[in-house]
Structures are given as structure tokens and as C-alpha cells.
N, C-alpha and C. Protein backbone atom coordinates (compact mmCIF):
# COMPACT_ATOMS: atom_id res chain seq x y z
N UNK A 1 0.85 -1.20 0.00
CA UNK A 1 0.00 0.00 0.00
C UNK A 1 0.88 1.24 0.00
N UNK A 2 0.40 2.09 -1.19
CA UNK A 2 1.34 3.11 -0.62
C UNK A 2 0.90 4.35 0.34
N UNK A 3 2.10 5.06 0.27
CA UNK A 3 1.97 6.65 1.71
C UNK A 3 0.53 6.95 0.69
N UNK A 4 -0.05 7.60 0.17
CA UNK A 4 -1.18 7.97 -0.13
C UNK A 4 -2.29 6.91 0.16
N UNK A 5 -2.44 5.97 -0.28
CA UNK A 5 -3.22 5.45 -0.18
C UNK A 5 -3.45 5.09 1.20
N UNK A 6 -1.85 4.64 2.15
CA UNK A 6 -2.50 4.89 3.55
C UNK A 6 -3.15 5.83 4.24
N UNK A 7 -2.70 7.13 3.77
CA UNK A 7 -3.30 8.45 4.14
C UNK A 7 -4.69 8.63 4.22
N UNK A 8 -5.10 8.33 2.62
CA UNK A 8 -6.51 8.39 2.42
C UNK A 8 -7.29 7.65 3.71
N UNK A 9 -6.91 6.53 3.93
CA UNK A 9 -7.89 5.62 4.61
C UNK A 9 -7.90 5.70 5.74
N UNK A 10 -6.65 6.65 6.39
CA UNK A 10 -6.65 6.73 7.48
C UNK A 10 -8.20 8.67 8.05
N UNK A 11 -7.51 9.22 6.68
CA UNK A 11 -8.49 10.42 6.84
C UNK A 11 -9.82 10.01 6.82
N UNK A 12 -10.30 8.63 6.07
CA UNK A 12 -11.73 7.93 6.20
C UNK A 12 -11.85 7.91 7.24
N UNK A 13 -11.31 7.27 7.88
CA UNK A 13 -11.62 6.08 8.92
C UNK A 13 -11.58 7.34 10.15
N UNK A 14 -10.87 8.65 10.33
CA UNK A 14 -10.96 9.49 11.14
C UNK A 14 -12.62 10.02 11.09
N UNK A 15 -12.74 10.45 9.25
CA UNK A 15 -14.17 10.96 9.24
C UNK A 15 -14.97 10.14 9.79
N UNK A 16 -15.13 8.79 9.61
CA UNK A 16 -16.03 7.91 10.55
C UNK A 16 -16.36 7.82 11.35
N UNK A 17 -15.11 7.77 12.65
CA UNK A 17 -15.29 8.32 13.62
C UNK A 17 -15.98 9.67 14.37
N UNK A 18 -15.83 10.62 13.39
CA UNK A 18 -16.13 11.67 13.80
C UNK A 18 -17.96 11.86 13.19
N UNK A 19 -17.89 11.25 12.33
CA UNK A 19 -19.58 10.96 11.90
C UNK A 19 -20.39 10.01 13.24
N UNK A 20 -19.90 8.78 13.89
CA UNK A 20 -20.17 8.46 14.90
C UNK A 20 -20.81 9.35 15.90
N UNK A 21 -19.25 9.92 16.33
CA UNK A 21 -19.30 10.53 17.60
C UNK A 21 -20.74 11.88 17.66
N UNK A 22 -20.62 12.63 16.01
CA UNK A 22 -21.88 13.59 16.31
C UNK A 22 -23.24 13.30 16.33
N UNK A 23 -23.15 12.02 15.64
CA UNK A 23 -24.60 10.94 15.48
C UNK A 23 -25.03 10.76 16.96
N UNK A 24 -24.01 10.32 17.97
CA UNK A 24 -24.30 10.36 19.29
C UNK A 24 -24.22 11.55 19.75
N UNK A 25 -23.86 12.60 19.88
CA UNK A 25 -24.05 13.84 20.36
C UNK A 25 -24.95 14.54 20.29
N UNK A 26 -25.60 14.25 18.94
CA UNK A 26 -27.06 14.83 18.59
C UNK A 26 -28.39 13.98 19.38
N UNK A 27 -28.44 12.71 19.51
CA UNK A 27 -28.46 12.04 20.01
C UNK A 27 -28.47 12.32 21.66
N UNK A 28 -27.65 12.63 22.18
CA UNK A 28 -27.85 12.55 23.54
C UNK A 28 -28.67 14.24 23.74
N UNK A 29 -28.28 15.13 22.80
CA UNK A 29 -28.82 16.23 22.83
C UNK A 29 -30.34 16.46 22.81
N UNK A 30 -30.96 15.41 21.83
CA UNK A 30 -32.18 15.37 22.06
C UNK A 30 -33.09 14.77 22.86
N UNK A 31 -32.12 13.85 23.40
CA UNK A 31 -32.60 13.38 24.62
C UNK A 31 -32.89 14.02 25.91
N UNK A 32 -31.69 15.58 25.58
CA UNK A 32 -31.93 15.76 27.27
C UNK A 32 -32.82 17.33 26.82
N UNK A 33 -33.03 17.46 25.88
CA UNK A 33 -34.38 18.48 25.11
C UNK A 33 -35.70 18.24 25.49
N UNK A 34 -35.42 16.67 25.63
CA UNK A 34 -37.09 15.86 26.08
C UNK A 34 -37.12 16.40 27.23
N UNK A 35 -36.09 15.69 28.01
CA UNK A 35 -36.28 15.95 30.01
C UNK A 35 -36.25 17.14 30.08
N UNK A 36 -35.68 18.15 29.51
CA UNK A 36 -35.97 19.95 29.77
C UNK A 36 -37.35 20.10 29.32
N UNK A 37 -37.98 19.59 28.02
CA UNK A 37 -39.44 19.97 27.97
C UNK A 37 -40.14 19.29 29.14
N UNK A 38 -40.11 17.69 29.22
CA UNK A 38 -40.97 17.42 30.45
C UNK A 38 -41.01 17.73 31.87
N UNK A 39 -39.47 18.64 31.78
CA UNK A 39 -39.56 19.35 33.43
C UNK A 39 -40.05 20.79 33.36
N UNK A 40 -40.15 21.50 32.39
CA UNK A 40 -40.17 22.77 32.11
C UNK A 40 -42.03 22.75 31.70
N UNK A 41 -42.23 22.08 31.14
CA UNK A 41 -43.76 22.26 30.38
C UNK A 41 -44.68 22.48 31.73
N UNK A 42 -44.58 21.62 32.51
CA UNK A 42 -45.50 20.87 33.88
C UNK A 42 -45.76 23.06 34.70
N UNK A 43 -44.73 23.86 34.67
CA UNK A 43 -44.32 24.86 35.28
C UNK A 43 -45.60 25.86 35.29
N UNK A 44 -46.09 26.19 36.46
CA UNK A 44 -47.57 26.84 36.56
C UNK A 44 -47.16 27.94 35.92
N UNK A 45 -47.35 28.13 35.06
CA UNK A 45 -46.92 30.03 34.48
C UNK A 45 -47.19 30.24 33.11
N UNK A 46 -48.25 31.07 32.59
CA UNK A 46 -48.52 31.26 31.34
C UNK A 46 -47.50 32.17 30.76
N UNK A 47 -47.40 32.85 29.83
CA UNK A 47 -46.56 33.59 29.10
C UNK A 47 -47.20 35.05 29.55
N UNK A 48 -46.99 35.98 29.69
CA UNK A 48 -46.75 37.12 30.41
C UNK A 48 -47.08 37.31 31.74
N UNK A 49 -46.47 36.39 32.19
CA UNK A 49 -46.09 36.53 33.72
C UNK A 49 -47.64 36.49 34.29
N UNK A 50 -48.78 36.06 33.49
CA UNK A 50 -50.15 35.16 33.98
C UNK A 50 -49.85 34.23 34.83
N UNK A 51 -50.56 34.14 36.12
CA UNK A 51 -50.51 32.62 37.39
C UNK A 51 -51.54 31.78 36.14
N UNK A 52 -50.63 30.62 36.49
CA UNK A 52 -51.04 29.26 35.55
C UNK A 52 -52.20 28.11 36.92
N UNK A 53 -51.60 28.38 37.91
CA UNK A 53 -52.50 27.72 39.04
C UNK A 53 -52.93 28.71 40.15
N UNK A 54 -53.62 28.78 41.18
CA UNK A 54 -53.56 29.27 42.40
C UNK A 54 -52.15 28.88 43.45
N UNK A 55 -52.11 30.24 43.52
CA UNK A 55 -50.80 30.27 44.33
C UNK A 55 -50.72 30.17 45.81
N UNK A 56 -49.32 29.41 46.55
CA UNK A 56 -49.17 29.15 48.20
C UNK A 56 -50.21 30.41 49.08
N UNK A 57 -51.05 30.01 49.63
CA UNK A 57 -51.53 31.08 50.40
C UNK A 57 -52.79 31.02 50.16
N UNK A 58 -53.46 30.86 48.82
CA UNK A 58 -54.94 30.99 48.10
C UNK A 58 -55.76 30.15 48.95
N UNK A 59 -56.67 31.11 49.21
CA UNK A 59 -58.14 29.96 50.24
C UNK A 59 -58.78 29.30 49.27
N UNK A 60 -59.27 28.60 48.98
CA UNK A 60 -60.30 27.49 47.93
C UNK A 60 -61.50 27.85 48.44
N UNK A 61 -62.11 28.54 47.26
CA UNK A 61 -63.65 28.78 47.43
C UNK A 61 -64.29 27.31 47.77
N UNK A 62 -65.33 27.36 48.19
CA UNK A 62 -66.32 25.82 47.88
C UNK A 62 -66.33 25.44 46.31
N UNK A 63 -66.87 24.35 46.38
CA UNK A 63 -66.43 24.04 44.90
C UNK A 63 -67.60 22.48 44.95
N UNK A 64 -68.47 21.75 43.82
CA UNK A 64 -68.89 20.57 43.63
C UNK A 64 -68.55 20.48 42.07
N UNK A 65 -67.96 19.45 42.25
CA UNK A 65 -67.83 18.95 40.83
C UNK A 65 -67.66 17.81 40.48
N UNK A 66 -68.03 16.97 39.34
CA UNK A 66 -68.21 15.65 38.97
C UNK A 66 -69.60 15.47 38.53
N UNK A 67 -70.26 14.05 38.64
CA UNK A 67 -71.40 13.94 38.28
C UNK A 67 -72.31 14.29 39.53
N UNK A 68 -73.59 14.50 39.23
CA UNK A 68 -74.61 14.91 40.05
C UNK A 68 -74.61 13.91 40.69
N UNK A 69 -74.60 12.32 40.70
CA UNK A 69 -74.87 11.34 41.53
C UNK A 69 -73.64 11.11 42.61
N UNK A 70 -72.64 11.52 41.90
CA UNK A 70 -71.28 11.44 42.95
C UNK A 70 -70.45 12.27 42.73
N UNK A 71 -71.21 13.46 43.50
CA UNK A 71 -70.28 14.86 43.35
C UNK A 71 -68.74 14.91 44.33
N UNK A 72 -67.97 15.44 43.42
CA UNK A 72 -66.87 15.86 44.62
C UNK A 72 -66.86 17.45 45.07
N UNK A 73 -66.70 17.56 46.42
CA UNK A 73 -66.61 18.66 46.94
C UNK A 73 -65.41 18.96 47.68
N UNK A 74 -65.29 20.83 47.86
CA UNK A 74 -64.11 21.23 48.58
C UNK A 74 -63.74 20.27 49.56
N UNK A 75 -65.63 19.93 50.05
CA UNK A 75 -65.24 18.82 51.89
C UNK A 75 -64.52 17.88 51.94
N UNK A 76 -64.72 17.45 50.57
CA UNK A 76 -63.82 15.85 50.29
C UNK A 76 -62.28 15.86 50.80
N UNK A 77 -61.93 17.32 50.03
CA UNK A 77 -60.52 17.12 50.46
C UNK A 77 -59.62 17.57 51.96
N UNK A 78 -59.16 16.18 51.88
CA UNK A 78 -58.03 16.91 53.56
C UNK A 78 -57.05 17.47 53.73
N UNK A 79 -56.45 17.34 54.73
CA UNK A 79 -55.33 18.46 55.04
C UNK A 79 -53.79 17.44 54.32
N UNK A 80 -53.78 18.42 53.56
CA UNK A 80 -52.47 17.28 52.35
C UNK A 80 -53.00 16.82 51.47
N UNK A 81 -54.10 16.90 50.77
CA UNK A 81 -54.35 16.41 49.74
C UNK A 81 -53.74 17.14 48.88
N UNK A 82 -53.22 16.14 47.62
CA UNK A 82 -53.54 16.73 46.10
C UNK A 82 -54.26 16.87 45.46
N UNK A 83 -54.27 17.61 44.52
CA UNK A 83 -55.14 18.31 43.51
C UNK A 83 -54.20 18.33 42.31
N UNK A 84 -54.41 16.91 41.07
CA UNK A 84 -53.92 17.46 40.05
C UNK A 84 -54.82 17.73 38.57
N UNK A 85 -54.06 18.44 37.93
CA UNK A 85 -54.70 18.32 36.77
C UNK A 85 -54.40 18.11 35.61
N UNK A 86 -54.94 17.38 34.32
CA UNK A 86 -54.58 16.99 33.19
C UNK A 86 -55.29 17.59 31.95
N UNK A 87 -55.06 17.70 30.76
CA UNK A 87 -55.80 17.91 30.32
C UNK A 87 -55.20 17.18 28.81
N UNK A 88 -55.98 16.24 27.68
CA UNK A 88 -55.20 15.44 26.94
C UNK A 88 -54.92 16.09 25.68
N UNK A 89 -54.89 17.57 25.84
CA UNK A 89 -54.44 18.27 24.80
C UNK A 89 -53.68 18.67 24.97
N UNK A 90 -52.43 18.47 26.35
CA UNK A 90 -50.70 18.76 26.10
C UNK A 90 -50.39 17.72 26.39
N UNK A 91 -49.28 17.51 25.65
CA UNK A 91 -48.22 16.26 25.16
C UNK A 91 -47.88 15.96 26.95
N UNK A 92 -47.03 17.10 27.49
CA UNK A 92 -46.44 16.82 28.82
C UNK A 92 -47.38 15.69 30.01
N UNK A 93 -48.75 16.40 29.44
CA UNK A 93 -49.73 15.38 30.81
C UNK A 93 -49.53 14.18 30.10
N UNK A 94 -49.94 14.14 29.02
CA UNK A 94 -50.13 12.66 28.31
C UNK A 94 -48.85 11.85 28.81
N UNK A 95 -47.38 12.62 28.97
CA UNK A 95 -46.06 11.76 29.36
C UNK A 95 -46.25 11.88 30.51
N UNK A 96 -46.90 12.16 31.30
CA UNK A 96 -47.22 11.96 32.93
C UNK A 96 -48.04 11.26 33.42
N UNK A 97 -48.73 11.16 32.86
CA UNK A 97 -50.37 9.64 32.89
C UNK A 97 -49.77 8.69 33.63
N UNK A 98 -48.78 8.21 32.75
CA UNK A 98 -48.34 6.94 33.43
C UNK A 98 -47.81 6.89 34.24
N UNK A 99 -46.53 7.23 34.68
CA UNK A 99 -45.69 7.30 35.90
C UNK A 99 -47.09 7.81 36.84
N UNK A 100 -48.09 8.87 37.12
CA UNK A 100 -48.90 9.40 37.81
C UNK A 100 -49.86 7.84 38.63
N UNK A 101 -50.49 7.10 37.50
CA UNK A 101 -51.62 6.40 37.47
C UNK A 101 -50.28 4.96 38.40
N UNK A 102 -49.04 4.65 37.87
CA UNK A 102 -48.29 3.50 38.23
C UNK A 102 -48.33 4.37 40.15
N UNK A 103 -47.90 5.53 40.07
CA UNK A 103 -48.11 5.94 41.66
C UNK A 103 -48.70 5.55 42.56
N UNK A 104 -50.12 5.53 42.02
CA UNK A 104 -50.99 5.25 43.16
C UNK A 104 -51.90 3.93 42.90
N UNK A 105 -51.17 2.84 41.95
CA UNK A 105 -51.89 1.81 41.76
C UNK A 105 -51.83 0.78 42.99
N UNK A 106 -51.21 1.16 43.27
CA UNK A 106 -50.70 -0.03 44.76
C UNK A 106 -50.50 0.93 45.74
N UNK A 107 -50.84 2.16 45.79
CA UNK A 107 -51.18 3.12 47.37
C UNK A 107 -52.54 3.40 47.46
N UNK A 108 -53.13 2.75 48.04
CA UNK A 108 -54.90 3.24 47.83
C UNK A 108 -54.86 4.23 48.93
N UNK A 109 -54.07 3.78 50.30
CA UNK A 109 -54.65 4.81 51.58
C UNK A 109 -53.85 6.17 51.04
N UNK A 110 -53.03 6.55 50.17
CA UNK A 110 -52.62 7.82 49.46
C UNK A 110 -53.32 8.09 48.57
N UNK A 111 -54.08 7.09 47.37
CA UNK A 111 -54.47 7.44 45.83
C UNK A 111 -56.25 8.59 47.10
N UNK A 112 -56.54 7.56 48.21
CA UNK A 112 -57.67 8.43 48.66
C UNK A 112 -57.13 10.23 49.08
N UNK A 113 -55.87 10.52 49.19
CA UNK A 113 -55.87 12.11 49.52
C UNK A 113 -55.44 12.71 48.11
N UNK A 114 -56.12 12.24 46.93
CA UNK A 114 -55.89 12.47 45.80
C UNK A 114 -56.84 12.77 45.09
N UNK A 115 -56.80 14.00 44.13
CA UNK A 115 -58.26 14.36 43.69
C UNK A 115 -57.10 14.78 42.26
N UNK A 116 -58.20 14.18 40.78
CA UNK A 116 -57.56 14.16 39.96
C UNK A 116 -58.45 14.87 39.26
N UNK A 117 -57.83 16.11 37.93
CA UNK A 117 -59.22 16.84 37.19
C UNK A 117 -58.69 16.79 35.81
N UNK A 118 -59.41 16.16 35.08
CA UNK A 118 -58.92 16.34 33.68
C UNK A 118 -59.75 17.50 33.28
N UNK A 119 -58.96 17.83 32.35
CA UNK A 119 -59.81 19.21 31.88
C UNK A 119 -59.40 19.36 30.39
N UNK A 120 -61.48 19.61 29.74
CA UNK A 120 -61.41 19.40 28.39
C UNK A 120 -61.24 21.20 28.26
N UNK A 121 -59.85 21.49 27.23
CA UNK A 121 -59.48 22.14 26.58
C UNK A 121 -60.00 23.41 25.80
N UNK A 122 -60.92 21.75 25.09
CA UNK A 122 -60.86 22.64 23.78
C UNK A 122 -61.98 23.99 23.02
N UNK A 123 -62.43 24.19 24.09
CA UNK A 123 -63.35 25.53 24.23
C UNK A 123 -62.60 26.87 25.11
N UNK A 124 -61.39 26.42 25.44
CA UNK A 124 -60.44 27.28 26.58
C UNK A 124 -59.83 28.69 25.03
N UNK A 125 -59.67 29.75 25.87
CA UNK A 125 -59.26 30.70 25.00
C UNK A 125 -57.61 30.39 24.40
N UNK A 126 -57.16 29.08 25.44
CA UNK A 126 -55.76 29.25 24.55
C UNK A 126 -55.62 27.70 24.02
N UNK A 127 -56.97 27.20 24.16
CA UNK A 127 -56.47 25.73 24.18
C UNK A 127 -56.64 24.91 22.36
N UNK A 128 -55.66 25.84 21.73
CA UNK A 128 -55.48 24.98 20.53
C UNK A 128 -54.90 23.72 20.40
N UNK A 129 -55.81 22.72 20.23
CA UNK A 129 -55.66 20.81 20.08
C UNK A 129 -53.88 20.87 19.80
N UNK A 130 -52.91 19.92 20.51
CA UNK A 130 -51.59 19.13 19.60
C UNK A 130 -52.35 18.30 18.83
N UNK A 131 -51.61 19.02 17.20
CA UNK A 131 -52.08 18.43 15.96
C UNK A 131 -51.63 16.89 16.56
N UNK A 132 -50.35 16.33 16.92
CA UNK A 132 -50.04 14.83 17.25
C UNK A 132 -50.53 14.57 17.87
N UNK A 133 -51.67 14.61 18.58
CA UNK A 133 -52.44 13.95 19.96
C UNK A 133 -53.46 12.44 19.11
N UNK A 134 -53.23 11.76 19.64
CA UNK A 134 -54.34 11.25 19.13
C UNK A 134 -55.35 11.08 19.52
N UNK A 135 -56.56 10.77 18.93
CA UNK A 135 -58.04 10.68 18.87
C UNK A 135 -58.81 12.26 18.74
N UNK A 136 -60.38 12.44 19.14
CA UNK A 136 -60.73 12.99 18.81
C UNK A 136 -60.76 13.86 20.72
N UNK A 137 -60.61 15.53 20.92
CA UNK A 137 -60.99 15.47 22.30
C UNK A 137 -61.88 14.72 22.88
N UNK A 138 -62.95 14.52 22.98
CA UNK A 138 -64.33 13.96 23.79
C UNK A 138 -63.48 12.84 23.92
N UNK A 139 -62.76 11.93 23.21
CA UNK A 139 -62.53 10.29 23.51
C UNK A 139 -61.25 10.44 24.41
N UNK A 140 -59.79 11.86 24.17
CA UNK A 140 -59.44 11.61 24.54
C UNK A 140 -59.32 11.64 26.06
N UNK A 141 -60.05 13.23 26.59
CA UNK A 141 -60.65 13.09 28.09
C UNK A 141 -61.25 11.72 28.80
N UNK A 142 -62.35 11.33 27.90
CA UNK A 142 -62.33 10.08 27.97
C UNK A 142 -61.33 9.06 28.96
N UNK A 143 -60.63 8.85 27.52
CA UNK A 143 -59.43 7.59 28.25
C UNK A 143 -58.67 8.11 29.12
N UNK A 144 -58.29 9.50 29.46
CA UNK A 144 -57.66 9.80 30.41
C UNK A 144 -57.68 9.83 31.69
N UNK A 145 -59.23 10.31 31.87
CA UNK A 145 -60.17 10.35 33.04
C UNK A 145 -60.33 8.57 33.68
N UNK A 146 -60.60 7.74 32.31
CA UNK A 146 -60.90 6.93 32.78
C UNK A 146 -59.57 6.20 33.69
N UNK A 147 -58.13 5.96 32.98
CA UNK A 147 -57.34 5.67 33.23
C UNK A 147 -56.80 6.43 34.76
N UNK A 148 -56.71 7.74 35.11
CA UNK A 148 -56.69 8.28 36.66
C UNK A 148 -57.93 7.86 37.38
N UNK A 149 -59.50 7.31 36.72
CA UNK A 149 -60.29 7.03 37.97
C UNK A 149 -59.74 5.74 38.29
N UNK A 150 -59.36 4.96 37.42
CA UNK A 150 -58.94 3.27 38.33
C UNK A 150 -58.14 3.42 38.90
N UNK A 151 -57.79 4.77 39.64
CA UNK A 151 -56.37 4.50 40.81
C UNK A 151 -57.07 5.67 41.87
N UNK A 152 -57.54 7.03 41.59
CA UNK A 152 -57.33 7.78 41.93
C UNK A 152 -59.11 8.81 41.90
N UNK A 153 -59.55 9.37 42.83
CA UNK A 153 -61.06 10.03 42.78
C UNK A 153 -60.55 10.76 41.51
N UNK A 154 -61.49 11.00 40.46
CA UNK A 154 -61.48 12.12 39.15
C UNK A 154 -62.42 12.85 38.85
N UNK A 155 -62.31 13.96 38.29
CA UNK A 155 -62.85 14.81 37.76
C UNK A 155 -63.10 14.97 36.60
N UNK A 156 -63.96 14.81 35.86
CA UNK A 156 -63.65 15.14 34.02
C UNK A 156 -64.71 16.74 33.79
N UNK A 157 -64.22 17.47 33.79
CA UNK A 157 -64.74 18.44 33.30
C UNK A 157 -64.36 19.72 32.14
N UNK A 158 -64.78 20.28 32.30
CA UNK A 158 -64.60 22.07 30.89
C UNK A 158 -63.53 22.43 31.70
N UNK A 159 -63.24 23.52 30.49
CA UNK A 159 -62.15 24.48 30.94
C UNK A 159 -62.70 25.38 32.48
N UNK A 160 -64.05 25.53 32.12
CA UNK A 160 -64.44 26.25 32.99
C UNK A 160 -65.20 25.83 34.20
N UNK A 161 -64.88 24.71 34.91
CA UNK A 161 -65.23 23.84 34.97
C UNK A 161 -65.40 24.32 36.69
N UNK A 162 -65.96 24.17 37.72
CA UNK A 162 -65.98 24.21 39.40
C UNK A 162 -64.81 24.19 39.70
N UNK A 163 -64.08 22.76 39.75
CA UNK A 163 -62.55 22.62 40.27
C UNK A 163 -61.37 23.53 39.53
N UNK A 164 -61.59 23.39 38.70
CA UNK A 164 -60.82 24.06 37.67
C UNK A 164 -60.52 25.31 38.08
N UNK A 165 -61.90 26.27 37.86
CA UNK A 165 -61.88 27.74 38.13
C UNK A 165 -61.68 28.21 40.43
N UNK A 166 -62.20 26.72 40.79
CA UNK A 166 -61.52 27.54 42.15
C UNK A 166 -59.81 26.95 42.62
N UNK A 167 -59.53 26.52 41.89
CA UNK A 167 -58.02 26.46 41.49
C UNK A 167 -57.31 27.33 40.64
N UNK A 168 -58.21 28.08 39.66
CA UNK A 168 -57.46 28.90 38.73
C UNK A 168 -56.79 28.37 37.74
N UNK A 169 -56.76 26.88 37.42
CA UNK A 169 -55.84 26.46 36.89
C UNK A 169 -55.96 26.80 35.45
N UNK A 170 -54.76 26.78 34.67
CA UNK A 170 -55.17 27.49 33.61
C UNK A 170 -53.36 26.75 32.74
N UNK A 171 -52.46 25.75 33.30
CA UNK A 171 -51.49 25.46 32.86
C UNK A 171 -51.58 24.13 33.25
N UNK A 172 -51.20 23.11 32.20
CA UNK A 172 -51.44 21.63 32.52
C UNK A 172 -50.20 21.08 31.89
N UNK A 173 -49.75 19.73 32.79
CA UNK A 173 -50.29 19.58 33.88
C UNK A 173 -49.92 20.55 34.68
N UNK A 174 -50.84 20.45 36.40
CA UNK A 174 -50.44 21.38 37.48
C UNK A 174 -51.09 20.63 38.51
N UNK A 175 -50.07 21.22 39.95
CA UNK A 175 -50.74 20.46 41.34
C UNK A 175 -50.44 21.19 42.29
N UNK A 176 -51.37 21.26 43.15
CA UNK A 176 -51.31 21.20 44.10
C UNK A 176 -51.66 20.91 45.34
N UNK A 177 -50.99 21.03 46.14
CA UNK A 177 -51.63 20.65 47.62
C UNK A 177 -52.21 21.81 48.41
N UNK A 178 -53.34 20.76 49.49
CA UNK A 178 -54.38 21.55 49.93
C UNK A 178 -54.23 21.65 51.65
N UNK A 179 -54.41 22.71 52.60
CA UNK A 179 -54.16 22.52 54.12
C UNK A 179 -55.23 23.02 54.75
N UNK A 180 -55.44 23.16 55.80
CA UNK A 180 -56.43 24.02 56.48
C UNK A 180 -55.80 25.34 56.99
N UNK A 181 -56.55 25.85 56.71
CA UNK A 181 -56.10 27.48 56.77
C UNK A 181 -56.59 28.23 58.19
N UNK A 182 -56.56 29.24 58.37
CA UNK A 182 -56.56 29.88 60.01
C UNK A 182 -58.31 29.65 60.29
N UNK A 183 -58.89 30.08 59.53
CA UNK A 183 -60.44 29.91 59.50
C UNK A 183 -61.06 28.95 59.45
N UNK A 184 -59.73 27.67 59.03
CA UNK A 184 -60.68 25.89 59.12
C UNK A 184 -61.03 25.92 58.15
N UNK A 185 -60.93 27.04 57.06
CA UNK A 185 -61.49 26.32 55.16
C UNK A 185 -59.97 26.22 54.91
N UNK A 186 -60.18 25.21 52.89
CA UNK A 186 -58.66 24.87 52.73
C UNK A 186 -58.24 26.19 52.11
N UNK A 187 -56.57 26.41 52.49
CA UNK A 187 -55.63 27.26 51.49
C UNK A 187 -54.53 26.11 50.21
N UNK A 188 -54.61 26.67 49.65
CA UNK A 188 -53.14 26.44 48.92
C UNK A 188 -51.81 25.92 49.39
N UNK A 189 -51.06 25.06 49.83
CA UNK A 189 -50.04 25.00 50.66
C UNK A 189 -49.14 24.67 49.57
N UNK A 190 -48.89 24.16 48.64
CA UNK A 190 -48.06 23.65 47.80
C UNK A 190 -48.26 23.89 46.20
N UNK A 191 -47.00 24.03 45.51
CA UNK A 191 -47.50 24.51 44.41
C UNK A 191 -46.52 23.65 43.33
N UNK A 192 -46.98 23.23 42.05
CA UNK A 192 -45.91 22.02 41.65
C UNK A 192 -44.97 21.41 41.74
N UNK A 193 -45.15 20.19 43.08
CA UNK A 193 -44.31 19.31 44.07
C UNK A 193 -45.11 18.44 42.97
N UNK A 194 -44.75 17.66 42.28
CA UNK A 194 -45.16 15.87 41.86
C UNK A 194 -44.61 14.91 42.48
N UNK A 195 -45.74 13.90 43.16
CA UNK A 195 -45.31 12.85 43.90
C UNK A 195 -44.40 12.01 43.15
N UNK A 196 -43.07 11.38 43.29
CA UNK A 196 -42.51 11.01 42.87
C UNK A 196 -42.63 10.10 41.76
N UNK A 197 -42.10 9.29 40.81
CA UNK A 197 -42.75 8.13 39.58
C UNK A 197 -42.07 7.27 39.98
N UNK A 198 -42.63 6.24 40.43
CA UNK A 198 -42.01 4.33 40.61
C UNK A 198 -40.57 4.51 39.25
N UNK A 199 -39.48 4.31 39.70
CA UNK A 199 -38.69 4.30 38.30
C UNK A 199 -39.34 3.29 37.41
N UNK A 200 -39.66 2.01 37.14
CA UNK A 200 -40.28 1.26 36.79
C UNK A 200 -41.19 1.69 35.54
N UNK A 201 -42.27 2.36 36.07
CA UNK A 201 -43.10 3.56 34.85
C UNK A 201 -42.20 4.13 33.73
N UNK A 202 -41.33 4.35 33.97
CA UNK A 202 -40.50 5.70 33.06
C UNK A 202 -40.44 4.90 31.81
């Protein structure tokens, strides 16, 4: 072989390497694009500095919501409960379903200080459908609702919905926790803490 021809193959075999290495770099880059969107999306805060949930401190009006035969009310909830909410028109809740629902499949005496609200969208002033979502809204509240009631009390309602509006919530997902306040009604005590995900789920 001669000096050129070793040359050449050696400058290949460098480019190769170096085609590798950015294949994985891009690669790990978009990987950690995901975990910045799925930690960043969940974040109570609309775009001009709008509250996305009710904030630490907020008293909770009364509130009934659910079906007329088995309403949930402010009373339901205790001191530490959560309050979350979903709604299946952002991608982020949809990647939270699971790890959420694996949570409390095997904690029932916790899934009970748990109050879950899906919330249909798509009449909301900002709530334009993800073209990638699948199904139609109505089905996908649906399966969502249905999938948090087999673990967890739920809510399926409107944007504008009882729970919804005495939470304020207005950024999904969002949670929070609920305490008793100086007067014995609930306040606000916590403001997007997510109970941890079984690694297992992920």
C-alpha cells in the first residue's frame, strides 16, 4: 500500500469516527431536550407573567364537581391532599399519565388524599388541540379520566369547569396541595411538588 493510499484511509476512517461521535451527540442532545421539555412544560406560568394555578396562600372557594350522583366537593378534600390536573391536549400530561396512574396503583390509603381533574381544553381561550395527539378530544378526556379514575377520585370536566376555576388552573399539567387554613377552610399550601414516579413507569 502506498503513503497515499494509507493516508486516504486513514483520513476515512478518522471521518467515521467523527460521523459516529456527532450521530451520538445529537443524540444525547435530544434526549436531554425531552427531560428539559418534560420538566419545564409541567411549570404553573402562562406567558406574560399570567398565574397558571392558584398560588401558596390561596383559600379554595367551595367548589362541587363531577357527576350529580357522585359529586366531589371542597369537603372531600383533607389536610395534604392533592389536587392534580390533566388535560389530553398537552403532550407533557399525556407523558405523565403513566408514571402518575403506576403511583398510586398499589397506594390506595394515598391514591384516597388524591383528587384528579382532567380538563377538556378545547373551548379554553388558549387551548389549541396538539395536531399529534391522538383521537378525537371527547374520547381523549375520555381515556384519560378513565385511566386516573382506576387509581385515583377524578374529575372530568370544561375548561371552565368548578374545580378548575376555584383552582385557577389554567397550565397543565399542574398540582397542588391543599391545608387548612386559620379559618378551618382549605388554602393552597403547595404549588408544583409531583409525587414522585415508581422508576419502573418511566
Amino acid at each position: 500500500m502506498s503513503p497515499l493510499a494509507a493516508a486516504v484511509l486513514a483520513v476515512g476512517a478518522l471521518a467515521m469516527v467523527d460521523l459516529v461521535l456527532t450521530v451520538g451527540v445529537v443524540r444525547r442532545l435530544r434526549e436531554h431536550s425531552d427531560l428539559l421539555r418534560q420538566v419545564s412544560a409541567p411549570a404553573a406560568a402562562l406567558p406574560g407573567g399570567m398565574s397558571g394555578i392558584a398560588a401558596v396562600g390561596t383559600p379554595v372557594p367551595s367548589f362541587t364537581g363531577g357527576p350529580s350522583d357522585s359529586p366531589v366537593t371542597d369537603r372531600d378534600l383533607t389536610d395534604g391532599a392533592l389536587v392534580a390536573f390533566f388535560s389530553p391536549t398537552c403532550e407533557p400530561c399525556r407523558d405523565r399519565l403513566p408514571g402518575f396512574v403506576a403511583r398510586y396503583a398499589d397506594r390506595p390509603e394515598e391514591a384516597r388524599q388524591v383528587l384528579a381533574v382532567v380538563v377538556d381544553e378545547s373551548h379554553s381561550p388558549h387551548g389549541a388541540r396538539d395536531p399529534h395527539g391522538p383521537g378525537m378530544p371527547g374520547e381523549d378526556t375520555g381515556s384519560m379520566a378513565a385511566a386516573l379514575a382506576a387509581v385515583v377520585p377524578t374529575v372530568q370536566e370544561s375548561y371552565d369547569g368548578p374545580v378548575t376555576t376555584a383552582f385557577a388552573a389554567k397550565a397543565f399539567p399542574s398540582c397542588v396541595r391543599v391545608g387548612n387554613g386559620p379559618d378551618g377552610g382549605l388554602v393552597v399550601t403547595e404549588v408544583g411538588r409531583w409525587p414522585q414516579t415508581p422508576v419502573a413507569a418511566r
